[in-house]
PDBML (XML) file of the C-alpha atoms, coordinates in Angstrom:
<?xml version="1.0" encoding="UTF-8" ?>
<PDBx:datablock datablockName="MODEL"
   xmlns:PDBx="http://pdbml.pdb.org/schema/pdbx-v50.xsd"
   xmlns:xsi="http://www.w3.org/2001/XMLSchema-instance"
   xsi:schemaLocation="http://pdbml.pdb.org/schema/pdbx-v50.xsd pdbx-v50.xsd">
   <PDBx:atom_siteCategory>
      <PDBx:atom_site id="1">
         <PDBx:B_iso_or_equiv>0.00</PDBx:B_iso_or_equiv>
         <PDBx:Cartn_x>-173.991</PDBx:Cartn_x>
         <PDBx:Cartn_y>-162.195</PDBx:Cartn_y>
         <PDBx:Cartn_z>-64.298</PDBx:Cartn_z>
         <PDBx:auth_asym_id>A</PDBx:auth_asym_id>
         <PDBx:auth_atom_id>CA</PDBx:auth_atom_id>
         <PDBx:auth_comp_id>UNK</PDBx:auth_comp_id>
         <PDBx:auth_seq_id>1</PDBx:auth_seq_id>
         <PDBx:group_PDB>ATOM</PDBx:group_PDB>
         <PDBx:label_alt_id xsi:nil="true" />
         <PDBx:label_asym_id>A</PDBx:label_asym_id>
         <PDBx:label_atom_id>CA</PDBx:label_atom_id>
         <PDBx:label_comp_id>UNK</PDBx:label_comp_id>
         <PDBx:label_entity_id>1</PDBx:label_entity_id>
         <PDBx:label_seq_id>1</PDBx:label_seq_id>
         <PDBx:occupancy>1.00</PDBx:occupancy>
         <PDBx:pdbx_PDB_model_num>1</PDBx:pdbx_PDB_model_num>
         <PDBx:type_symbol>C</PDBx:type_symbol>
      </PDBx:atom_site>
      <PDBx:atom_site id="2">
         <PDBx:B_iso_or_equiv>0.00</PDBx:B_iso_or_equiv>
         <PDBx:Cartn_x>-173.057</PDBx:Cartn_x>
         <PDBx:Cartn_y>-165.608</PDBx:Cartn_y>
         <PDBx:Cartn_z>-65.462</PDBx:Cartn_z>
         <PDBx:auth_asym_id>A</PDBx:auth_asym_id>
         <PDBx:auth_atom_id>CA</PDBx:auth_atom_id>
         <PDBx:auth_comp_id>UNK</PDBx:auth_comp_id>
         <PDBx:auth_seq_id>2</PDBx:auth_seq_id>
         <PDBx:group_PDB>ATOM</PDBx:group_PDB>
         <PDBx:label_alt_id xsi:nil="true" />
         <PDBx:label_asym_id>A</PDBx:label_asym_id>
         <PDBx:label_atom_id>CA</PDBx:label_atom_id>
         <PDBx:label_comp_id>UNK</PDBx:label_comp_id>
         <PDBx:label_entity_id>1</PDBx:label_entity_id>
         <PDBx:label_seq_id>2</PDBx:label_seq_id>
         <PDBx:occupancy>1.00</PDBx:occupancy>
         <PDBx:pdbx_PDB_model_num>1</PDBx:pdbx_PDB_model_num>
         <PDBx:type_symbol>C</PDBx:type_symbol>
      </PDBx:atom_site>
      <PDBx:atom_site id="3">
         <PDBx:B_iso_or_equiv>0.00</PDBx:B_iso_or_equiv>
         <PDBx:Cartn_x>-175.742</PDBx:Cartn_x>
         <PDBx:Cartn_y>-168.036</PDBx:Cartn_y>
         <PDBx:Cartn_z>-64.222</PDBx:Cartn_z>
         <PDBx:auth_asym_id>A</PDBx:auth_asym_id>
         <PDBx:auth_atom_id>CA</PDBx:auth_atom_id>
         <PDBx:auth_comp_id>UNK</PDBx:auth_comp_id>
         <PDBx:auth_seq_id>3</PDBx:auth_seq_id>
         <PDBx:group_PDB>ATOM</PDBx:group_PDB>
         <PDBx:label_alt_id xsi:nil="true" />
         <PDBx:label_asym_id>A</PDBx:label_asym_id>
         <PDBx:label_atom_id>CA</PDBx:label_atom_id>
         <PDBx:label_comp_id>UNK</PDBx:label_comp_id>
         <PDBx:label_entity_id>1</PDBx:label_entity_id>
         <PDBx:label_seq_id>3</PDBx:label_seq_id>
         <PDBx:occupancy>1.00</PDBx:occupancy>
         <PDBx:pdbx_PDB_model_num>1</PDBx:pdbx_PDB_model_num>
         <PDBx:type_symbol>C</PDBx:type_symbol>
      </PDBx:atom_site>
      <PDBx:atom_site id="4">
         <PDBx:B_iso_or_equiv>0.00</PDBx:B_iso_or_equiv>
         <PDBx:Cartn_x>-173.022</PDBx:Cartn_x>
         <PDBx:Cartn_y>-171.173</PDBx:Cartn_y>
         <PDBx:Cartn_z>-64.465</PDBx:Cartn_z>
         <PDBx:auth_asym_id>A</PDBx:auth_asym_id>
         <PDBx:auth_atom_id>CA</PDBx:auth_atom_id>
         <PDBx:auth_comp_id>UNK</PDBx:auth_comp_id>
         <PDBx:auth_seq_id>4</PDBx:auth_seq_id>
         <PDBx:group_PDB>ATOM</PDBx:group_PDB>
         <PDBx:label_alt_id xsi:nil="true" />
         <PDBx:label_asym_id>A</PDBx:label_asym_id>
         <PDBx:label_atom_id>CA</PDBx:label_atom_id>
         <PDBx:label_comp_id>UNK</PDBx:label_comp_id>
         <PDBx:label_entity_id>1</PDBx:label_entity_id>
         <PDBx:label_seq_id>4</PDBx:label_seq_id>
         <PDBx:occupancy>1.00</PDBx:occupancy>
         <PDBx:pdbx_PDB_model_num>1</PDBx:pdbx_PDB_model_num>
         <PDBx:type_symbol>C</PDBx:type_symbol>
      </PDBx:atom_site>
      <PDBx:atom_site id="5">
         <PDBx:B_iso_or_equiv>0.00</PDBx:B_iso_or_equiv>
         <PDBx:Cartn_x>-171.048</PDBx:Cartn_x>
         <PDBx:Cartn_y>-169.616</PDBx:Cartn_y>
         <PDBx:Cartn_z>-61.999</PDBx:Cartn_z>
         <PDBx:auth_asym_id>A</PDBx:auth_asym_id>
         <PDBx:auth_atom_id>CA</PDBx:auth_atom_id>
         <PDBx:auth_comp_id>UNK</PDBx:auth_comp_id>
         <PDBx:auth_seq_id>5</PDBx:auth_seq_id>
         <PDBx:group_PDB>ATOM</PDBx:group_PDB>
         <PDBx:label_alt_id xsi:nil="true" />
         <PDBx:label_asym_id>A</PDBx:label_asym_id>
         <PDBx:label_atom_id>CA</PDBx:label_atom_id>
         <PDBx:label_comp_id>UNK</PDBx:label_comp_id>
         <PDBx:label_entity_id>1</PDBx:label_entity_id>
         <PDBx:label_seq_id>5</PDBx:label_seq_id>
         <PDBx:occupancy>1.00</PDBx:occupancy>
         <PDBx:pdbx_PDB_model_num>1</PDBx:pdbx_PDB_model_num>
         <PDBx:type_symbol>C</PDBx:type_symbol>
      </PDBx:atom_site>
      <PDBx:atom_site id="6">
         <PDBx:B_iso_or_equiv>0.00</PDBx:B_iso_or_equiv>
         <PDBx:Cartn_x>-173.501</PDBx:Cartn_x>
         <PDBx:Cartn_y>-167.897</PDBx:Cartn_y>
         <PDBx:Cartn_z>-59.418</PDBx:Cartn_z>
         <PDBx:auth_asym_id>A</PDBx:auth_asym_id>
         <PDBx:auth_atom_id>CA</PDBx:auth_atom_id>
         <PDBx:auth_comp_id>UNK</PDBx:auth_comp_id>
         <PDBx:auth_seq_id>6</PDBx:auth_seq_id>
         <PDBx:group_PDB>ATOM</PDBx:group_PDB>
         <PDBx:label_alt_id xsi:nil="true" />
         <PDBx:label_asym_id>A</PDBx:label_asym_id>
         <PDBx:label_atom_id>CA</PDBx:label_atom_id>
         <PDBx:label_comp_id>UNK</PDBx:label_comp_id>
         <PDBx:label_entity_id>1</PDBx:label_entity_id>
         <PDBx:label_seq_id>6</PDBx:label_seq_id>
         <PDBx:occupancy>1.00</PDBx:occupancy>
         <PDBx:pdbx_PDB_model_num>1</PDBx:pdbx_PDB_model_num>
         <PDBx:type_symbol>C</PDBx:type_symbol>
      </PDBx:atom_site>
      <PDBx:atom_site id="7">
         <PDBx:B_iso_or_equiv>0.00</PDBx:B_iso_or_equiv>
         <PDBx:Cartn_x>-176.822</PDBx:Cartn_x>
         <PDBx:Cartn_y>-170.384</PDBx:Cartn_y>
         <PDBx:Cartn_z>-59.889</PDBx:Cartn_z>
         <PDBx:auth_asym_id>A</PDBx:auth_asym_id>
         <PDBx:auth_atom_id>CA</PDBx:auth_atom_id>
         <PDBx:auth_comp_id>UNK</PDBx:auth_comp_id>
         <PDBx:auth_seq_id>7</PDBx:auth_seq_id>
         <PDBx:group_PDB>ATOM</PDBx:group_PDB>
         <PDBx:label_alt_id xsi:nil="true" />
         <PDBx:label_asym_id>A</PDBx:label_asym_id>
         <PDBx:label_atom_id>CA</PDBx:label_atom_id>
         <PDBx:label_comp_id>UNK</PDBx:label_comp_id>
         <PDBx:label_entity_id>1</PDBx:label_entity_id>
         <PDBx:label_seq_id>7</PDBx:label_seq_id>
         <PDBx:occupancy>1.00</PDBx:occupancy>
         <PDBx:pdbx_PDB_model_num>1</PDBx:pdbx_PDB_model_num>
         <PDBx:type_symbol>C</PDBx:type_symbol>
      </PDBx:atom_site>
      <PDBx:atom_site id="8">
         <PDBx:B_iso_or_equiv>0.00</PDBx:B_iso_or_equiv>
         <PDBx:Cartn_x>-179.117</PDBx:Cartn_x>
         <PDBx:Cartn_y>-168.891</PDBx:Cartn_y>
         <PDBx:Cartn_z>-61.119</PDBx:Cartn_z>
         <PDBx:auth_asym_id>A</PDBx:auth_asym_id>
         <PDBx:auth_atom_id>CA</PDBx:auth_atom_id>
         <PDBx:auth_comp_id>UNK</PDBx:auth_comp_id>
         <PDBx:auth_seq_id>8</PDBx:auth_seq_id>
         <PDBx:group_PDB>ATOM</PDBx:group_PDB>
         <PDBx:label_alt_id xsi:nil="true" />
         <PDBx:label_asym_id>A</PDBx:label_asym_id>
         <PDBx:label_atom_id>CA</PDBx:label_atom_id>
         <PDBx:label_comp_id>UNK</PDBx:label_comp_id>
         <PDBx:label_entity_id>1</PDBx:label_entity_id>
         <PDBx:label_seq_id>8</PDBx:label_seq_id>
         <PDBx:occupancy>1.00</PDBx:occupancy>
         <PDBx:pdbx_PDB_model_num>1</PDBx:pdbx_PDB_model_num>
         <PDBx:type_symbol>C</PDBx:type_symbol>
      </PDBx:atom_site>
      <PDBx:atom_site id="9">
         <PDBx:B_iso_or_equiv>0.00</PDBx:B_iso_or_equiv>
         <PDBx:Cartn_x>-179.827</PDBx:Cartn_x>
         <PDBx:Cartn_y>-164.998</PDBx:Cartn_y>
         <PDBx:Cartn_z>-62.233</PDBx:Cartn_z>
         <PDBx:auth_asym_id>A</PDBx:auth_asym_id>
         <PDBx:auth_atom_id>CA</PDBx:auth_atom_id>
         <PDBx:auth_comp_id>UNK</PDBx:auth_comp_id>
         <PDBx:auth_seq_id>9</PDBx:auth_seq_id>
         <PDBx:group_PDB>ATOM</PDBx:group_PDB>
         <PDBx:label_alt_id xsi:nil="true" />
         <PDBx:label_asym_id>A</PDBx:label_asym_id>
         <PDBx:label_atom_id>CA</PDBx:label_atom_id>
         <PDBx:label_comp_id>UNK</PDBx:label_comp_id>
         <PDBx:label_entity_id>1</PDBx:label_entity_id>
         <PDBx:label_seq_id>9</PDBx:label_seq_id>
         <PDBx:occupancy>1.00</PDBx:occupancy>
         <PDBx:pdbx_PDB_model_num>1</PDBx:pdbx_PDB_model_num>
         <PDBx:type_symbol>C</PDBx:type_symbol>
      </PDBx:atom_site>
      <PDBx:atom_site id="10">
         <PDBx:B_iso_or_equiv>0.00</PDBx:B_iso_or_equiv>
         <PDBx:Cartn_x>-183.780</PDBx:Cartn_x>
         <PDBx:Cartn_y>-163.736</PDBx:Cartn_y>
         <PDBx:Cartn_z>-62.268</PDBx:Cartn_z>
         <PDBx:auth_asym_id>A</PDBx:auth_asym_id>
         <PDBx:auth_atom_id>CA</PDBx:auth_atom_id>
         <PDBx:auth_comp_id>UNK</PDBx:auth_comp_id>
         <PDBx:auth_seq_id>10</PDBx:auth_seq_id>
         <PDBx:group_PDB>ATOM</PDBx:group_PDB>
         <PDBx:label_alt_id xsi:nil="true" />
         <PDBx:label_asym_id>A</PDBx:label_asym_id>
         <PDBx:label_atom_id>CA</PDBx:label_atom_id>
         <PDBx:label_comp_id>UNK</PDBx:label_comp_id>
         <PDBx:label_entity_id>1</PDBx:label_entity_id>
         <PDBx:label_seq_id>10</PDBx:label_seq_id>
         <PDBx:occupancy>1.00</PDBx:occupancy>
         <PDBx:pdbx_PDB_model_num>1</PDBx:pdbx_PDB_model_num>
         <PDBx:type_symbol>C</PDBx:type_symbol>
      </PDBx:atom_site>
      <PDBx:atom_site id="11">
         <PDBx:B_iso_or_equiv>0.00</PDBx:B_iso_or_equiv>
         <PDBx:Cartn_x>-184.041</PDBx:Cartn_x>
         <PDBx:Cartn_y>-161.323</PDBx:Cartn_y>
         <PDBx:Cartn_z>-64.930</PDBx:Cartn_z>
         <PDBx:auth_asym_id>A</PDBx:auth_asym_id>
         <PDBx:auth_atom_id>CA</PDBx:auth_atom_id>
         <PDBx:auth_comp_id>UNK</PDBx:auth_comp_id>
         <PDBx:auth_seq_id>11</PDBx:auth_seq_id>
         <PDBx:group_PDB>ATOM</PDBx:group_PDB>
         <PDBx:label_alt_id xsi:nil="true" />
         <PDBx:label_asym_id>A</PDBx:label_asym_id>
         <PDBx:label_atom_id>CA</PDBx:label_atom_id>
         <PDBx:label_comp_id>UNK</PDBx:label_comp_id>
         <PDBx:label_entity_id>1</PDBx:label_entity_id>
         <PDBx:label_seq_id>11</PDBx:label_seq_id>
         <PDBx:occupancy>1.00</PDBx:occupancy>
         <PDBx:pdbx_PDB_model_num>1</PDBx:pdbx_PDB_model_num>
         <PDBx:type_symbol>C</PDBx:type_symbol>
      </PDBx:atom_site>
      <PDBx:atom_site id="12">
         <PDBx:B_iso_or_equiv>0.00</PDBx:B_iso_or_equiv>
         <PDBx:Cartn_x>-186.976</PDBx:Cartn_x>
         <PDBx:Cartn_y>-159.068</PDBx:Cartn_y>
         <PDBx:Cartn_z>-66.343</PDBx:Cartn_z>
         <PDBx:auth_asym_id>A</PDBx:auth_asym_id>
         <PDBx:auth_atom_id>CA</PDBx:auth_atom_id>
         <PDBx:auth_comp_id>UNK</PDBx:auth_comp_id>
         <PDBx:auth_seq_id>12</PDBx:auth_seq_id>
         <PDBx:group_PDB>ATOM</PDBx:group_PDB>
         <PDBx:label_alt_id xsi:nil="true" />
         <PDBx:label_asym_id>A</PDBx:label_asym_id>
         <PDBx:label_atom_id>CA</PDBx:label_atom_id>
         <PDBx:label_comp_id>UNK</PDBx:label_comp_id>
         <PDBx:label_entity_id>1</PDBx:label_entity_id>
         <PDBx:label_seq_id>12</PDBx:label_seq_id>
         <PDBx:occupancy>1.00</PDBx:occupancy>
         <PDBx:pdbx_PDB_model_num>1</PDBx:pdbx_PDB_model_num>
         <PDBx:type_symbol>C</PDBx:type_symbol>
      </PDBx:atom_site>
      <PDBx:atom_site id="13">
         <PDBx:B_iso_or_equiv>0.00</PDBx:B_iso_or_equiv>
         <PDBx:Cartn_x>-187.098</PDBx:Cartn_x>
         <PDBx:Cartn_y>-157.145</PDBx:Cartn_y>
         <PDBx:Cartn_z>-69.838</PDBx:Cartn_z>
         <PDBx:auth_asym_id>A</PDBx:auth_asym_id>
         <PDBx:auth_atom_id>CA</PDBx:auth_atom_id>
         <PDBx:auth_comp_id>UNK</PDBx:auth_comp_id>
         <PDBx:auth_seq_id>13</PDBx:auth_seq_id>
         <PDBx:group_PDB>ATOM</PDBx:group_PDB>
         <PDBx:label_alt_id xsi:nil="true" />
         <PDBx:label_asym_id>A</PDBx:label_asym_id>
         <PDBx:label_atom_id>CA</PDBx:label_atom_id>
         <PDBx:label_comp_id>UNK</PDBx:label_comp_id>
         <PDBx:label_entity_id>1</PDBx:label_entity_id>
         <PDBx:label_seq_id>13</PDBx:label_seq_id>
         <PDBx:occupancy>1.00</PDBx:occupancy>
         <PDBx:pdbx_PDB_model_num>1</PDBx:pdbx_PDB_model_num>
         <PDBx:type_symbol>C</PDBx:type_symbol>
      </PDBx:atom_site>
      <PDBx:atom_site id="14">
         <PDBx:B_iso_or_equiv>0.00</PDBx:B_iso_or_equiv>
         <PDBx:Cartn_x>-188.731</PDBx:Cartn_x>
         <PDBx:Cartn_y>-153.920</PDBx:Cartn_y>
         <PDBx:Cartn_z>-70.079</PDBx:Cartn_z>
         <PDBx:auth_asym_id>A</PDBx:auth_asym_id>
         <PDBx:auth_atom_id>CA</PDBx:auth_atom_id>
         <PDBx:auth_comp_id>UNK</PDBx:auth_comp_id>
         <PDBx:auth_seq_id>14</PDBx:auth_seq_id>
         <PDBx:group_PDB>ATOM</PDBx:group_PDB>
         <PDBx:label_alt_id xsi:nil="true" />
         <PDBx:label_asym_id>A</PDBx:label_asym_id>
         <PDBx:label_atom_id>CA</PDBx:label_atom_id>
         <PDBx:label_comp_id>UNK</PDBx:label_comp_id>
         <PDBx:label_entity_id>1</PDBx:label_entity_id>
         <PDBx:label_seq_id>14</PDBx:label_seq_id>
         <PDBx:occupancy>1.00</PDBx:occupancy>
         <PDBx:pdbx_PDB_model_num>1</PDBx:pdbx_PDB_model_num>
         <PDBx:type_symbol>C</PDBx:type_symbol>
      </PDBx:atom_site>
      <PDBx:atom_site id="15">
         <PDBx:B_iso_or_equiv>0.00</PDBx:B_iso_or_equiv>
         <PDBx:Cartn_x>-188.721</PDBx:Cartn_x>
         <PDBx:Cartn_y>-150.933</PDBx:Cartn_y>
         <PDBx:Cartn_z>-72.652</PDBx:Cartn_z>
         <PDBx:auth_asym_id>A</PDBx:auth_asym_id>
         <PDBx:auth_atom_id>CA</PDBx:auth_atom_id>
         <PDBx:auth_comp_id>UNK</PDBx:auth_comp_id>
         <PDBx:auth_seq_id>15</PDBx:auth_seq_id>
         <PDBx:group_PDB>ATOM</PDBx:group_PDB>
         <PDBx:label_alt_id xsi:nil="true" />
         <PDBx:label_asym_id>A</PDBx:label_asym_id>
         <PDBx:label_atom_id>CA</PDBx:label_atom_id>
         <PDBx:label_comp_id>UNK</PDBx:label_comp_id>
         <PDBx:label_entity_id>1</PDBx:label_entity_id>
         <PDBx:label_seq_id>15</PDBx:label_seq_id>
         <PDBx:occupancy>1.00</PDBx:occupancy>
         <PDBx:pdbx_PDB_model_num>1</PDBx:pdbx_PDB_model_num>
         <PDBx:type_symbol>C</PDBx:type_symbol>
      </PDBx:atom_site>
      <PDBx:atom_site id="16">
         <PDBx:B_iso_or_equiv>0.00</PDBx:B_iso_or_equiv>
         <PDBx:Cartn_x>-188.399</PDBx:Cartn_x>
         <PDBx:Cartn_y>-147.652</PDBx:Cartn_y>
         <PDBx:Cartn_z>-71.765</PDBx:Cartn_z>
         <PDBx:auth_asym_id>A</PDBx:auth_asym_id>
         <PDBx:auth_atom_id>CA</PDBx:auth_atom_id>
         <PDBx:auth_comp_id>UNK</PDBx:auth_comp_id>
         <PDBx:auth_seq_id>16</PDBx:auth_seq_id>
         <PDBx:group_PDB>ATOM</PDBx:group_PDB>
         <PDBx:label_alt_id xsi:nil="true" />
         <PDBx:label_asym_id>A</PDBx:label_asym_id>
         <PDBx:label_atom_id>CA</PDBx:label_atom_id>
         <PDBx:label_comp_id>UNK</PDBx:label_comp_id>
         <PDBx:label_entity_id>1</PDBx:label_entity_id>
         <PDBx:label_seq_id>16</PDBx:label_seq_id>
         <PDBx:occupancy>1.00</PDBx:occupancy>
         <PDBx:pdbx_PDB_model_num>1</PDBx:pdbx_PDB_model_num>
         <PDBx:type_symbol>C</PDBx:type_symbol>
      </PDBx:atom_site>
      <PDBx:atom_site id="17">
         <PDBx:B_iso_or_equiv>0.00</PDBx:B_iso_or_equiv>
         <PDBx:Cartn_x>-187.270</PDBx:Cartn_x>
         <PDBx:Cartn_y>-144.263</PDBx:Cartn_y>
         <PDBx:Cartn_z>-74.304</PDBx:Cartn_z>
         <PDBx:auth_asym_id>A</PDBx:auth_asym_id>
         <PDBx:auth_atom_id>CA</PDBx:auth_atom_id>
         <PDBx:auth_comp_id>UNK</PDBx:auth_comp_id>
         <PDBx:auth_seq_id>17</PDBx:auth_seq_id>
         <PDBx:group_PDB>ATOM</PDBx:group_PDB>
         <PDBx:label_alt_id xsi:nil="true" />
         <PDBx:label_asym_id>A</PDBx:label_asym_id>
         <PDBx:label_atom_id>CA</PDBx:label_atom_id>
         <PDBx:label_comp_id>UNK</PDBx:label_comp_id>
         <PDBx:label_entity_id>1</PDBx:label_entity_id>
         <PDBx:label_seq_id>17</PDBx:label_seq_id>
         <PDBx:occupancy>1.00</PDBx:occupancy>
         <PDBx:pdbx_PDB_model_num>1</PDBx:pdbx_PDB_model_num>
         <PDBx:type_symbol>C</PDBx:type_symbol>
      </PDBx:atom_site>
      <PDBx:atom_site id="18">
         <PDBx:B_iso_or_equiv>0.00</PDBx:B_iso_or_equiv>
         <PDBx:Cartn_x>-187.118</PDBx:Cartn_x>
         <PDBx:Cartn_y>-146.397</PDBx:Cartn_y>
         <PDBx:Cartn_z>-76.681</PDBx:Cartn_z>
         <PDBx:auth_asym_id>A</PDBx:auth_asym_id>
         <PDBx:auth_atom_id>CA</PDBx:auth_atom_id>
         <PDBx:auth_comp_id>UNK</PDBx:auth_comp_id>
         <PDBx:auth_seq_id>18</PDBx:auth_seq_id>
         <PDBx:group_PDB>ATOM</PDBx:group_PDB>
         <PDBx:label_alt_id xsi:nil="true" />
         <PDBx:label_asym_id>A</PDBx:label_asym_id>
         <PDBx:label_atom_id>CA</PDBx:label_atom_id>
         <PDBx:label_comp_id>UNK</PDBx:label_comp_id>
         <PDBx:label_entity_id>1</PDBx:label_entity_id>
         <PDBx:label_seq_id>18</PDBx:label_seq_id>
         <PDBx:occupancy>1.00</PDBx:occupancy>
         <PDBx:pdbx_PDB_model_num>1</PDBx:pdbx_PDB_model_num>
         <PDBx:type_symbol>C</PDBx:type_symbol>
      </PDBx:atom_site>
      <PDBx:atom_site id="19">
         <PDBx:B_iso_or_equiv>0.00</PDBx:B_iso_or_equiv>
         <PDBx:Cartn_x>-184.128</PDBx:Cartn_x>
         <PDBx:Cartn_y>-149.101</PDBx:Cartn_y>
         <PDBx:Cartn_z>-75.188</PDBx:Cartn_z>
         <PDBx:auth_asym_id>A</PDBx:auth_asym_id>
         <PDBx:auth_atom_id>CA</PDBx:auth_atom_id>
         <PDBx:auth_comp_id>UNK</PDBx:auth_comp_id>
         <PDBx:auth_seq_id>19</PDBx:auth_seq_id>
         <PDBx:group_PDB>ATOM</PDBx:group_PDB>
         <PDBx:label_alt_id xsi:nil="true" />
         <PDBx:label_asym_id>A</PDBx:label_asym_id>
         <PDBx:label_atom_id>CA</PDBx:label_atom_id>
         <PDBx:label_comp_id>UNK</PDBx:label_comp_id>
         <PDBx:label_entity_id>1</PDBx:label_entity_id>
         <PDBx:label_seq_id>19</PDBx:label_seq_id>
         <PDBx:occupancy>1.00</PDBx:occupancy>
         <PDBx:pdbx_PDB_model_num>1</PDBx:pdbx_PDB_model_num>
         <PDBx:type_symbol>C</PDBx:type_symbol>
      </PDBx:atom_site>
      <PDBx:atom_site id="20">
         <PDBx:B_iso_or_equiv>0.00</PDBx:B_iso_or_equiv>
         <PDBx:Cartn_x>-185.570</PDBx:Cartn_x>
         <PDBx:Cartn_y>-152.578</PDBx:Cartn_y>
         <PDBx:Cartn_z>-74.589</PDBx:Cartn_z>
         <PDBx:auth_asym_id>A</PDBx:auth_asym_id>
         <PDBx:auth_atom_id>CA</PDBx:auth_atom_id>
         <PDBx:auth_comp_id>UNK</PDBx:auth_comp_id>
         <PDBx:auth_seq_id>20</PDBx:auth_seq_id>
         <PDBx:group_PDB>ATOM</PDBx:group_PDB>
         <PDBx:label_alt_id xsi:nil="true" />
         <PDBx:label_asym_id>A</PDBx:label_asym_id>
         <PDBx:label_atom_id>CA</PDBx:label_atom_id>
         <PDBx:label_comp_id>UNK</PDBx:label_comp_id>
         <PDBx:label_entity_id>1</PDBx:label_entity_id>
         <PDBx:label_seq_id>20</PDBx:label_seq_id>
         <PDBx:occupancy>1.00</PDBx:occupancy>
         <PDBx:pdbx_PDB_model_num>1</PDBx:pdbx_PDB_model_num>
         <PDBx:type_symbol>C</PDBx:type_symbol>
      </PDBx:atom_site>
      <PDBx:atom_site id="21">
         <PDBx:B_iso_or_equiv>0.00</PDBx:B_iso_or_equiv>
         <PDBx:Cartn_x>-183.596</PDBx:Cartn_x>
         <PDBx:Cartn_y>-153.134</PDBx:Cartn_y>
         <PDBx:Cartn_z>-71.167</PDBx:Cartn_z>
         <PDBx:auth_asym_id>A</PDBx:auth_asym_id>
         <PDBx:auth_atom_id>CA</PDBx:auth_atom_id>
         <PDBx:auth_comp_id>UNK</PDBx:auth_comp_id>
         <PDBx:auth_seq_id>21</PDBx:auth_seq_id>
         <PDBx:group_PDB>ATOM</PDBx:group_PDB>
         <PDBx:label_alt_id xsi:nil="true" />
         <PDBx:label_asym_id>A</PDBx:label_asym_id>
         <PDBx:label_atom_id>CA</PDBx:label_atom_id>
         <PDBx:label_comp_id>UNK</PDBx:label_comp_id>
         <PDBx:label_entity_id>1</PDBx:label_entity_id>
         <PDBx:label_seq_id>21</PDBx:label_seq_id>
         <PDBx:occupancy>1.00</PDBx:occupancy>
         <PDBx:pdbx_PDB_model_num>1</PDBx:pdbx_PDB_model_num>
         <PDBx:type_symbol>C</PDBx:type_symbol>
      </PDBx:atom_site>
      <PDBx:atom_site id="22">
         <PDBx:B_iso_or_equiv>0.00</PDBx:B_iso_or_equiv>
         <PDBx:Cartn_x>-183.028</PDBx:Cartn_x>
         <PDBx:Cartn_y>-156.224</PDBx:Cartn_y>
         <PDBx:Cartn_z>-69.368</PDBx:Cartn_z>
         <PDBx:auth_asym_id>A</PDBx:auth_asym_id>
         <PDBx:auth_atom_id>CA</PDBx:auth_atom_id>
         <PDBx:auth_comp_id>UNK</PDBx:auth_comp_id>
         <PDBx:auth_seq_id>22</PDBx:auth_seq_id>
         <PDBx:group_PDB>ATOM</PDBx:group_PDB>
         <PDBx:label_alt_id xsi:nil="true" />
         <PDBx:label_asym_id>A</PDBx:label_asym_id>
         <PDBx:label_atom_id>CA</PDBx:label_atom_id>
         <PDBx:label_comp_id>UNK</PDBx:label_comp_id>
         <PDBx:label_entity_id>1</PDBx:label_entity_id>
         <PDBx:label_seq_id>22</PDBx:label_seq_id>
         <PDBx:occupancy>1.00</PDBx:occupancy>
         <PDBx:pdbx_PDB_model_num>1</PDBx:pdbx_PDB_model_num>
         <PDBx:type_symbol>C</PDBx:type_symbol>
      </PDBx:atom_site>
      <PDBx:atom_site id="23">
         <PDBx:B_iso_or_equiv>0.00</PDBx:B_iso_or_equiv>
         <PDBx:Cartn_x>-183.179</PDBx:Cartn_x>
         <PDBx:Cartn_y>-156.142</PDBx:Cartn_y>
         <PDBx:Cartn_z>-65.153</PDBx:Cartn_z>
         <PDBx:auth_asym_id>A</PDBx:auth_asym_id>
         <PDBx:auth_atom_id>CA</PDBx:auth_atom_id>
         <PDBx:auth_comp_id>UNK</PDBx:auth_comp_id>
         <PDBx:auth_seq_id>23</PDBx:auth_seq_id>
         <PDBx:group_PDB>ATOM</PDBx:group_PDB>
         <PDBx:label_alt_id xsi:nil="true" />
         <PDBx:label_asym_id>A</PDBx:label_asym_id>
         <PDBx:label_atom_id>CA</PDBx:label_atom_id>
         <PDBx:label_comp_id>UNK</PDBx:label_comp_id>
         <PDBx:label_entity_id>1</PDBx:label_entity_id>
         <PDBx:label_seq_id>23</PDBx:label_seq_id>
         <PDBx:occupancy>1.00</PDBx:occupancy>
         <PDBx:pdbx_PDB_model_num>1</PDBx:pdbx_PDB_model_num>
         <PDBx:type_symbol>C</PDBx:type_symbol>
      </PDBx:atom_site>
      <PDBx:atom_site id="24">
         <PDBx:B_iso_or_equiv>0.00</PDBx:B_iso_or_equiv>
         <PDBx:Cartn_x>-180.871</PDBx:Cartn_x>
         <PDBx:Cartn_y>-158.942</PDBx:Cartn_y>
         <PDBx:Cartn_z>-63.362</PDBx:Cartn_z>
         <PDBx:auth_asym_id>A</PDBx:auth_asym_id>
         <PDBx:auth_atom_id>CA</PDBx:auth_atom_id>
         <PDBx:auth_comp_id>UNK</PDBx:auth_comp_id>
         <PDBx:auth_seq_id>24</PDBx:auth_seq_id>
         <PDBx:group_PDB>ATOM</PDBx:group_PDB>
         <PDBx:label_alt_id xsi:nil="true" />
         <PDBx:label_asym_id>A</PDBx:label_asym_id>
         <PDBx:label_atom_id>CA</PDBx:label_atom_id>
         <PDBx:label_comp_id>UNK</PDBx:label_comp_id>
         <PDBx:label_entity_id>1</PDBx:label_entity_id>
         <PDBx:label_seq_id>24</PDBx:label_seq_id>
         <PDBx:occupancy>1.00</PDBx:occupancy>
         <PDBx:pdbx_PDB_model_num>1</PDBx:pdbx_PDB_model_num>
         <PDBx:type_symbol>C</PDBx:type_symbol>
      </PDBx:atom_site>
      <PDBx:atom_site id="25">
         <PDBx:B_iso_or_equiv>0.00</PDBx:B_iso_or_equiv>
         <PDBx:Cartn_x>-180.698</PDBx:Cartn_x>
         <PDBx:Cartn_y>-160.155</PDBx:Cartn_y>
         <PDBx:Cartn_z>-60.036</PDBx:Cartn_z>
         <PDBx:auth_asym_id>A</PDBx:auth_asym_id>
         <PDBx:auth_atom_id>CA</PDBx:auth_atom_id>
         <PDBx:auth_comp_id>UNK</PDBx:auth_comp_id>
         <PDBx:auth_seq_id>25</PDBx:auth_seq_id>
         <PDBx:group_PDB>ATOM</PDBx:group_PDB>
         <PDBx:label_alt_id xsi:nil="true" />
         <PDBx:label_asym_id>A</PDBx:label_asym_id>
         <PDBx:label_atom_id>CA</PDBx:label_atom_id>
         <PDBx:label_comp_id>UNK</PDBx:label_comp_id>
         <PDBx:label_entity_id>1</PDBx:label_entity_id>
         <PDBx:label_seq_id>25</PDBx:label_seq_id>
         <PDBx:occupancy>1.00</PDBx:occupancy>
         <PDBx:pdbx_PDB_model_num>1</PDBx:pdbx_PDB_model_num>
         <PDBx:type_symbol>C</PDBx:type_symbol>
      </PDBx:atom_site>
   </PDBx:atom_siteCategory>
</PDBx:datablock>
C-alpha cells in the first residue's frame, strides 16, 4: 500500500518463526 496514493497506511511490525513481519492497514 502506497500511502501517497491512499492517505495514510497504519502498520505494525512483529516477529514470529523467525520472519520480522510487517501488518498494514
Amino acid at each position: 500500500p502506497d500511502p501517497a496514493i491512499i492517505g495514510w497506511i497504519r502498520s505494525e511490525d512483529i516477529e514470529a518463526a523467525d520472519i520480522h513481519l510487517r501488518m498494514t492497514i
